[in-house]
Protein backbone atom coordinates (compact mmCIF):
# COMPACT_ATOMS: atom_id res chain seq x y z
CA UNK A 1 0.00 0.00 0.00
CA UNK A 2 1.27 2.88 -1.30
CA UNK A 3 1.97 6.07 1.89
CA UNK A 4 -0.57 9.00 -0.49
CA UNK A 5 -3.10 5.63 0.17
CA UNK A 6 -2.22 5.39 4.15
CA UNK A 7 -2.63 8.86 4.19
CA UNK A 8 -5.91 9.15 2.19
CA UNK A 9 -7.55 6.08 3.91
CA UNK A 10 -6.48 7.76 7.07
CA UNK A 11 -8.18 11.05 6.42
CA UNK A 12 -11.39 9.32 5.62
CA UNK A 13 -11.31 7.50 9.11
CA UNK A 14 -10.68 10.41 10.68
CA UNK A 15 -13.43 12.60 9.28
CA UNK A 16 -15.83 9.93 9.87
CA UNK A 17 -14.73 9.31 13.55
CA UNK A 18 -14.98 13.14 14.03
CA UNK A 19 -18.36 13.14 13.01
CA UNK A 20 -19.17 9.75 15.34
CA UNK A 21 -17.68 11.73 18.98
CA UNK A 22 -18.83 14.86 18.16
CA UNK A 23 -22.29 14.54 20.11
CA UNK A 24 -20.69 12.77 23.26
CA UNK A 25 -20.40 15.25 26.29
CA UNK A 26 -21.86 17.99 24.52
CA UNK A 27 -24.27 19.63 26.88
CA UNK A 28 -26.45 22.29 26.29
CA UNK A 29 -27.17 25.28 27.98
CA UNK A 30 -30.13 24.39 30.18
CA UNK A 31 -28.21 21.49 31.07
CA UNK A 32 -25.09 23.08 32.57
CA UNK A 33 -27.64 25.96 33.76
CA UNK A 34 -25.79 28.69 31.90
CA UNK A 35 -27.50 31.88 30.54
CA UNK A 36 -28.39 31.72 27.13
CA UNK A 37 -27.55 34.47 24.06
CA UNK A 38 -30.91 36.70 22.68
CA UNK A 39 -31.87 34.38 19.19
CA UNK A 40 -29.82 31.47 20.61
CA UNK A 41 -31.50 27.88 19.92
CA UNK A 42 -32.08 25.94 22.61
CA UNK A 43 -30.15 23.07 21.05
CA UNK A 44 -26.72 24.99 20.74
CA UNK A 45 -24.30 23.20 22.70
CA UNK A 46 -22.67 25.26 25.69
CA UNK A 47 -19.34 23.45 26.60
CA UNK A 48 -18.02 22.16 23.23
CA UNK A 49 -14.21 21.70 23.29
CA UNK A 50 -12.65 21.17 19.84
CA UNK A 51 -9.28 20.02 21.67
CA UNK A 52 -11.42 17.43 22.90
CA UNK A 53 -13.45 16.41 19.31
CA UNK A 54 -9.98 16.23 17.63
CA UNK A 55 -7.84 13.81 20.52
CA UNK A 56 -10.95 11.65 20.75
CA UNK A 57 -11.09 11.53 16.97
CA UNK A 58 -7.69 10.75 16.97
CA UNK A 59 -7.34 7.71 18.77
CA UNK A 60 -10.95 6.12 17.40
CA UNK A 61 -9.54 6.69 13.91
CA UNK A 62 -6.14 4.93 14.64
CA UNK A 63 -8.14 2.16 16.01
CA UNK A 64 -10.16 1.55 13.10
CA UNK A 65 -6.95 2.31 10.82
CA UNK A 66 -5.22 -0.34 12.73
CA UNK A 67 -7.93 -2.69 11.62
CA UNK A 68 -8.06 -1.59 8.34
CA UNK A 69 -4.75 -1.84 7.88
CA UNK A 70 -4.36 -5.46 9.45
CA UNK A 71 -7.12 -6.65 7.49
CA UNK A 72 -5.52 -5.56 4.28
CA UNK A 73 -2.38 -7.85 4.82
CA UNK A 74 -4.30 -10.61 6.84
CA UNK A 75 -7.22 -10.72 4.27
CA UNK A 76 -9.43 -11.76 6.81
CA UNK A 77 -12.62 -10.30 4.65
CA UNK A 78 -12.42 -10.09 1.32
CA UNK A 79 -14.31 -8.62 -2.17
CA UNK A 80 -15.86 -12.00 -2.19
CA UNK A 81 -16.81 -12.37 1.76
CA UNK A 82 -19.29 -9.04 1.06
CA UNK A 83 -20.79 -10.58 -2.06
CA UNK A 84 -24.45 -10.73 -1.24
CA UNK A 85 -26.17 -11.83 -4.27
CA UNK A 86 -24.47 -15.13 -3.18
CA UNK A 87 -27.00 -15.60 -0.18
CA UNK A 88 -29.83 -14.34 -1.99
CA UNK A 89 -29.94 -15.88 -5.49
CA UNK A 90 -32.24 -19.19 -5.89
C-alpha cells in the first residue's frame, strides 16, 4: 500500500470518527444551567471543546486504521466475503 493511500484512507477515518464523537459530552445550555444568548437555539451546545473532538477523533480513527490496515495484509474479509447476491440468489 502505497503512503498518499495510508494517508488518504487515514483522512477518511478520521473525518468519519470526528463526526461519530462529536455529540458525546456535549451539553447544552439548560443542562449546565448557563445563561443563554438573545436568538440562541435551545439546542446549541454550551461546553463544546474542539481540543477534545480532535484527541478523541484521533485515537478512534487509529483504532479503526489499525484494523483496516491489518485486514488488508491478513485478508481476513475479502471482495468475495461481502458478495451478497451469493445468499440471496435461488
Amino acid at each position: 500500500m502505497r503512503v498518499t493511500s495510508i494517508f488518504a484512507i487515514y483522512g477518511l477515518f478520521w473525518v468519519m470518527a470526528a463526526f461519530l464523537v462529536l455529540p458525546f459530552g456535549v451539553r447544552t445550555h439548560d443542562e449546565l444551567g448557563k445563561e443563554k444568548v438573545l436568538g440562541q437555539a435551545d439546542s446549541a451546545p454550551g461546553n463544546f471543546d474542539p481540543r477534545k473532538l480532535v484527541i478523541r477523533a484521533t485515537l478512534l480513527s487509529a483504532v479503526m486504521f489499525a484494523f483496516f490496515y491489518a485486514n488488508y495484509f491478513n485478508g481476513w474479509i475479502t471482495v468475495e466475503d461481502l458478495d451478497l447476491t451469493t445468499y440471496f440468489s435461488h
